[in-house]
Protein backbone atom coordinates (compact mmCIF):
# COMPACT_ATOMS: atom_id res chain seq x y z
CA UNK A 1 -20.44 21.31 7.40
CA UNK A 2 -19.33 23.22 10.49
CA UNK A 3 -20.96 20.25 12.33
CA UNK A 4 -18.52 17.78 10.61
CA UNK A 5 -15.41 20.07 10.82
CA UNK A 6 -15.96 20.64 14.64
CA UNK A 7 -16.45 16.63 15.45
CA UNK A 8 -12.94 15.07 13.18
CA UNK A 9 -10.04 16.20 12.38
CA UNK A 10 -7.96 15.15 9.27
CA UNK A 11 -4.93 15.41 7.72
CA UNK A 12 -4.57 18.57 5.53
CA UNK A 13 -6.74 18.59 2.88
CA UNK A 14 -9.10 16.42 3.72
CA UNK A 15 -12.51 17.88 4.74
CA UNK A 16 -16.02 16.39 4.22
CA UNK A 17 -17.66 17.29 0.68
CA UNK A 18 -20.99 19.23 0.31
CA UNK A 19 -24.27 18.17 -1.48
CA UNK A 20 -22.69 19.82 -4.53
CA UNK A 21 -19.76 18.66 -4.69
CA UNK A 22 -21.15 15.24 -4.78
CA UNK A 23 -23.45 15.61 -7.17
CA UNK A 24 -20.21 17.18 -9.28
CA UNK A 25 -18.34 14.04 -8.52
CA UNK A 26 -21.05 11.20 -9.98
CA UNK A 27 -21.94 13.36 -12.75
CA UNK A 28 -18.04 14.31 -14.09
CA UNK A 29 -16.17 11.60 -12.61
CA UNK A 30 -17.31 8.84 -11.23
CA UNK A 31 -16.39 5.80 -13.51
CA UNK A 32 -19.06 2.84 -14.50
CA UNK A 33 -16.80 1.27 -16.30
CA UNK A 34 -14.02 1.08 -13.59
CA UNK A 35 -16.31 -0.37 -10.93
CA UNK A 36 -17.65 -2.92 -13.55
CA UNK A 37 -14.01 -3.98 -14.22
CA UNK A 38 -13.23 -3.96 -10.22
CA UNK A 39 -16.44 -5.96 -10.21
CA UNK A 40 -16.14 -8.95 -12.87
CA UNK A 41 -15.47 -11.50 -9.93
CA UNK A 42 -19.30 -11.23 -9.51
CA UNK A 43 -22.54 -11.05 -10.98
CA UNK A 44 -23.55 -7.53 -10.79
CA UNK A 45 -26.77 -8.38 -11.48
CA UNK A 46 -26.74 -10.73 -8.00
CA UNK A 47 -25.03 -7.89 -6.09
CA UNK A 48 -26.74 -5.93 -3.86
CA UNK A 49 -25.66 -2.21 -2.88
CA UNK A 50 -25.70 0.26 -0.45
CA UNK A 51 -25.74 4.18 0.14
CA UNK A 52 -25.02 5.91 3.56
CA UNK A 53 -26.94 9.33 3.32
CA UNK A 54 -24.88 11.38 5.73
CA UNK A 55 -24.10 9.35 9.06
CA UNK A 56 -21.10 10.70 10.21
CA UNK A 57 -20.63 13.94 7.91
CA UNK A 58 -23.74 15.13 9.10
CA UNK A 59 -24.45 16.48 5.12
CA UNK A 60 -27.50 15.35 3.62
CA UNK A 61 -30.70 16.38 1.55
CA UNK A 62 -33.17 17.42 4.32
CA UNK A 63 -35.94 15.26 2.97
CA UNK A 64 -33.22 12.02 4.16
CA UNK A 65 -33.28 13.53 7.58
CA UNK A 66 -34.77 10.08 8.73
CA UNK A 67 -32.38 7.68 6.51
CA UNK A 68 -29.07 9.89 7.26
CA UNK A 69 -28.15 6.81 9.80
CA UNK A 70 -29.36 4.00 8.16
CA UNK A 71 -27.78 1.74 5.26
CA UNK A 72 -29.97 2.27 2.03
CA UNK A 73 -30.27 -1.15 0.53
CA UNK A 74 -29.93 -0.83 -3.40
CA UNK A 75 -31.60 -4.58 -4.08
CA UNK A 76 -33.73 -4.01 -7.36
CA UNK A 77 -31.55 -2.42 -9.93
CA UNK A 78 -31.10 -4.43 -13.23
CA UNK A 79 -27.34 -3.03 -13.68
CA UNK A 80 -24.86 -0.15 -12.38
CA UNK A 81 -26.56 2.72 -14.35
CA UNK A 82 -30.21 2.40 -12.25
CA UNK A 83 -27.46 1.77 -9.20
CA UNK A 84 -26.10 5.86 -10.25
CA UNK A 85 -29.80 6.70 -10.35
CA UNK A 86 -30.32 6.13 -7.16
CA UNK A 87 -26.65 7.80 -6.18
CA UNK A 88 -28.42 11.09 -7.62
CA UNK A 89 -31.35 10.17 -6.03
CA UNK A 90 -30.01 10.27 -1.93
CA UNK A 91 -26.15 12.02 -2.87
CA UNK A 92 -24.89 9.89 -0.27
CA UNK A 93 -21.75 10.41 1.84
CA UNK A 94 -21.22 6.53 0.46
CA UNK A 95 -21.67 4.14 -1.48
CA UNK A 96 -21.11 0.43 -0.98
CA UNK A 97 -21.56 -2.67 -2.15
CA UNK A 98 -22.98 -6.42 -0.63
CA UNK A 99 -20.02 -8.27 -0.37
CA UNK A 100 -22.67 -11.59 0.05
CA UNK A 101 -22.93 -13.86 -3.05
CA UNK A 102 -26.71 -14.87 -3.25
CA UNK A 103 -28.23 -17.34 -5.95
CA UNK A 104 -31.35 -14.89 -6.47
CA UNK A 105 -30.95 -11.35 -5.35
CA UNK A 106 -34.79 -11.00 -5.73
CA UNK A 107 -35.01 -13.32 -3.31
CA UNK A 108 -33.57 -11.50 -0.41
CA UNK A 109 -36.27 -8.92 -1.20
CA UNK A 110 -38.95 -11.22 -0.47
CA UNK A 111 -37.09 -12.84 2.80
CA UNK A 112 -37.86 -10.85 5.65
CA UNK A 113 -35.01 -11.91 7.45
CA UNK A 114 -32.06 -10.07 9.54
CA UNK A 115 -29.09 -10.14 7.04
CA UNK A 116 -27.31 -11.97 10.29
CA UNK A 117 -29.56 -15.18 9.02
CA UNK A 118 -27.90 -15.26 5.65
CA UNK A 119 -25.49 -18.12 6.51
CA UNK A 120 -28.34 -20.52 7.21
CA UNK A 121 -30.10 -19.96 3.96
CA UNK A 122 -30.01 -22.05 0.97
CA UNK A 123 -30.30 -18.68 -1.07
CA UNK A 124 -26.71 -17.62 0.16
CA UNK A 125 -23.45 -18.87 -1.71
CA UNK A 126 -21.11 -17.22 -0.05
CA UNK A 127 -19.20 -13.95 1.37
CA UNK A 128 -16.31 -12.22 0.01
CA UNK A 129 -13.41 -11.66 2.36
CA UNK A 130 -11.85 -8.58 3.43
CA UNK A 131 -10.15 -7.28 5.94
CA UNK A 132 -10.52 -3.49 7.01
CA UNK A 133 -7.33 -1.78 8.31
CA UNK A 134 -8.18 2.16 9.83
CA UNK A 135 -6.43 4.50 11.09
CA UNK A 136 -8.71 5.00 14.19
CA UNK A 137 -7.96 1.43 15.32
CA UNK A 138 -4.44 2.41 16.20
CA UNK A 139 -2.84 3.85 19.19
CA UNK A 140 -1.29 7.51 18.53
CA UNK A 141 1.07 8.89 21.18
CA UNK A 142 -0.84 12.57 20.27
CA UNK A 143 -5.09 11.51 19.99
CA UNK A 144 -4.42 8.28 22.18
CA UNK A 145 -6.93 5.16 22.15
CA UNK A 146 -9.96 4.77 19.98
CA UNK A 147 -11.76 4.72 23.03
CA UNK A 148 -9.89 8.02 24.01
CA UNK A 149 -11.44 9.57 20.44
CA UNK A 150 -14.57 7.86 20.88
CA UNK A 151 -15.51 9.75 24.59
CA UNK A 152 -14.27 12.98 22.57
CA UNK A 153 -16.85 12.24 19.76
CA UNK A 154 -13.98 12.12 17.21
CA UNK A 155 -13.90 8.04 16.67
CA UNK A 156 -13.00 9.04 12.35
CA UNK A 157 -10.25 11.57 13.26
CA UNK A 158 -6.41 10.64 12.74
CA UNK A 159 -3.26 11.95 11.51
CA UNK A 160 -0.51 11.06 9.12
CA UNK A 161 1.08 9.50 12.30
CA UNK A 162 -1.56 7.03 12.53
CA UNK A 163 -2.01 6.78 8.33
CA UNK A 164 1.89 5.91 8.26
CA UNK A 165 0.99 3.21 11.05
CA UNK A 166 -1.95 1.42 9.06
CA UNK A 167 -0.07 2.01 5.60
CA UNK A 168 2.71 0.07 7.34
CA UNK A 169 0.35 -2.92 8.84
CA UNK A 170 -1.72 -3.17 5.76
CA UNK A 171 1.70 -4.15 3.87
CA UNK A 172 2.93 -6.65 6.20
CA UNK A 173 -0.67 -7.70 6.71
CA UNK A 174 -0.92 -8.28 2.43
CA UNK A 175 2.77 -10.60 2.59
CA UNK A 176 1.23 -12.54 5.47
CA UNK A 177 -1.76 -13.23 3.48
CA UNK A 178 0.18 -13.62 0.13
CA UNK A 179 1.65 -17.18 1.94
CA UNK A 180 -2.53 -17.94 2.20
CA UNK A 181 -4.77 -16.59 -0.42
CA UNK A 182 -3.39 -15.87 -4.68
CA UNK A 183 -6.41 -13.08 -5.42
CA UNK A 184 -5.49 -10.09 -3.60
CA UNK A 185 -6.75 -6.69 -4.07
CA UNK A 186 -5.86 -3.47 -2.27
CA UNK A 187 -8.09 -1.17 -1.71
CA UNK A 188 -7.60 2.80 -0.13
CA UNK A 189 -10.62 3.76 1.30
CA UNK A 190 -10.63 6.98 1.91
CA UNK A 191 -9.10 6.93 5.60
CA UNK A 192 -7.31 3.87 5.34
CA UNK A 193 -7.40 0.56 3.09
CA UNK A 194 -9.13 -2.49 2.30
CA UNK A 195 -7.32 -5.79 1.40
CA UNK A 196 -10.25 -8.13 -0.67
CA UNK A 197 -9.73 -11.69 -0.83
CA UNK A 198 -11.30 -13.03 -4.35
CA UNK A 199 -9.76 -16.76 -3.77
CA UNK A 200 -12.77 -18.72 -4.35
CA UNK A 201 -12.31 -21.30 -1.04
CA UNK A 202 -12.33 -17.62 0.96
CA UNK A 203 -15.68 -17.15 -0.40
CA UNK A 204 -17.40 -20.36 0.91
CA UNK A 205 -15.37 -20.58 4.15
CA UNK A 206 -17.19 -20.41 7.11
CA UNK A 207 -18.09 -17.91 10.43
CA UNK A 208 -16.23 -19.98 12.25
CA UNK A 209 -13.62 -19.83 10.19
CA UNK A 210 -13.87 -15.94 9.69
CA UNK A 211 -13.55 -15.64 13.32
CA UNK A 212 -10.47 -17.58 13.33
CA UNK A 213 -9.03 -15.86 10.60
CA UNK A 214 -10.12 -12.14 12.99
CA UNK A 215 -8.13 -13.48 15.91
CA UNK A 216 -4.92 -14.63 13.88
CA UNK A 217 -4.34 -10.75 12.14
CA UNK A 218 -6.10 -8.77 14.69
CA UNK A 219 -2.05 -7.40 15.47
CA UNK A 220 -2.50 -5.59 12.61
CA UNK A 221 -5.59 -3.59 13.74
CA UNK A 222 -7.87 -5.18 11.98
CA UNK A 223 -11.96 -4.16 12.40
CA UNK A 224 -12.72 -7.62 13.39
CA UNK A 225 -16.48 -7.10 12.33
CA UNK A 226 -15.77 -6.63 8.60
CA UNK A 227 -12.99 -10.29 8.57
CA UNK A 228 -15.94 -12.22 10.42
CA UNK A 229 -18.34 -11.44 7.68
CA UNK A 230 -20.84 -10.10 10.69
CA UNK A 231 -20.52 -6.38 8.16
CA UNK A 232 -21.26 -7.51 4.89
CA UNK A 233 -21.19 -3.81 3.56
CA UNK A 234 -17.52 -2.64 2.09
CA UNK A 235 -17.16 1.00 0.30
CA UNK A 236 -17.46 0.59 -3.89
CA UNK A 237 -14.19 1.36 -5.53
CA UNK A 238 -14.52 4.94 -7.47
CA UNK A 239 -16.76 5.78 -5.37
CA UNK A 240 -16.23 9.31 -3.04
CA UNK A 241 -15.44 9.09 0.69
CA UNK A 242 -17.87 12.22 1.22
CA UNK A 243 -16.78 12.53 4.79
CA UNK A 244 -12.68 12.79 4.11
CA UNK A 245 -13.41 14.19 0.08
CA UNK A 246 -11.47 11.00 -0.98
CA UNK A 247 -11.81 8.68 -3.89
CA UNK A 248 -12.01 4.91 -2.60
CA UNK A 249 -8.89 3.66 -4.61
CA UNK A 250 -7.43 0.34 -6.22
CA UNK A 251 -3.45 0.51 -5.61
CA UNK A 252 -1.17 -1.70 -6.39
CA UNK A 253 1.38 -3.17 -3.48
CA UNK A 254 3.98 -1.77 -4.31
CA UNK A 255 2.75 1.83 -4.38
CA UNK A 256 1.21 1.58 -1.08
CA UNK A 257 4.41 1.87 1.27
CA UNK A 258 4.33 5.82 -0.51
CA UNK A 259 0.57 6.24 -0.86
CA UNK A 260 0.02 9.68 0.74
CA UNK A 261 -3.93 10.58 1.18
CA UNK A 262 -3.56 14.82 0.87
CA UNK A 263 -1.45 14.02 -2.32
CA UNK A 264 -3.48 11.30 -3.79
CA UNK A 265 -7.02 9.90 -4.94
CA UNK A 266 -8.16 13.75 -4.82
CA UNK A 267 -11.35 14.48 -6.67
CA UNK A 268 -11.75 17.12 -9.52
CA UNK A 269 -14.02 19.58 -7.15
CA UNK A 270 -10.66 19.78 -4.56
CA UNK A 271 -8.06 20.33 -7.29
């Protein structure tokens, strides 16, 4: 913990979770039934998922020591129950899902490939599209550049000055794509939000046409990686933030311009 507190710094309130607190949240909290709802654009049976033992909040069951990095692929689970089992299993600082639409999951099992091959394989339908607004990815007249955080070894800190920034751009970024895409969904994260695109033509459109669709919003600090589909990954709705003590958080538009993060989407364990 003292690790975690020593490398970011959050707004007030906000602190990384313990083991415990974790295990408190998916036990008492944590809501199946929400994330099935959130999820009913897919086949849940074809989605694949993912935990993050303790990467950046430096928390994690001691036997994970070798994981804590890595992206545990959750690729054999029949539905979202064995998907908690394995949430108890690591008590991951997060949980996320394959944003990839795949005719046979069990067939990525069996592939062997780098997930970067999925657009060449007859196996692979699609990719969900998202974009990924932070608050790291803007400039702060106080904590300066991301690159200025990065050489300090505090890329995931920000303020409210740079939340009000991203809470801002996320809006006008959500009426820009309004005039493009009908199935919008906003998402807070944790640190900052997620705006999924369930149009089915976004699904099947290209990486070509990803990267296009990167350069055209990247004014509104976009992570580039996430719009280009080259980070399939994306946080689970319900799910805890572990390193900020947040719960990732469907909003609708019109709350967002007065979403505040130390007032809101606060699990029981904090209250």
């Amino acid at each position: 913990m003292d690790r975690a507190k020593r490398r970011y710094r959050f707004p007030k309130g906000m602190r990384p979770s313990t083991l415990e607190e974790r295990k408190m949240f998916y036990s008492r909290e944590f809501d199946l039934n929400a994330v099935r709802k959130w999820l009913e654009h897919r086949q849940i049976s074809k989605t694949a998922f993912a935990v993050i033992v303790g990467r950046h909040s430096d928390i994690y069951l001691p036997e994970y020591a070798e994981i804590k990095n890595k992206a545990v692929i959750i690729d054999d689970h029949k539905d979202l129950n064995d998907v908690l089992d394995y949430i108890f299993q690591y008590l991951p600082e997060g949980v996320y899902y394959d944003r990839n639409v795949y005719r046979e999951l069990g067939a990525c099992e069996k592939c062997g490939k780098s997930y970067k091959d999925c657009w060449d394989c007859d196996n692979f339908l699609g990719q969900e599209l998202a974009f990924d607004v932070d608050p790291e990815n803007v400039h702060c007249p106080y904590h300066g550049s991301i690159k200025d955080r990065m050489e300090r070894g505090e890329g995931l800190s920000f303020c409210m000055l740079e939340f009000k920034k991203v809470r801002r751009l996320t809006y006008e970024l959500f009426l820009q794509l309004e005039h493009e895409f009908r199935n919008l969904r906003i998402v807070f994260s944790g640190r900052g939000f997620h705006i999924h695109v369930l149009d089915r033509k976004a699904m099947k459109l290209t990486r070509e046409e990803r990267n296009e669709l990167a350069k055209r919003y990247s004014r509104f600090a976009i992570d580039p990686w996430v719009t280009n589909g080259e980070m399939r990954l994306i946080r689970l709705p319900y799910s805890l933030n572990g390193l900020v003590s947040r719960i990732c958080t469907p909003i609708e538009p019109e709350e967002l311009l007065s979403f505040d993060p130390r007032e809101k989407a606060i699990p029981s364990f904090l209250l």
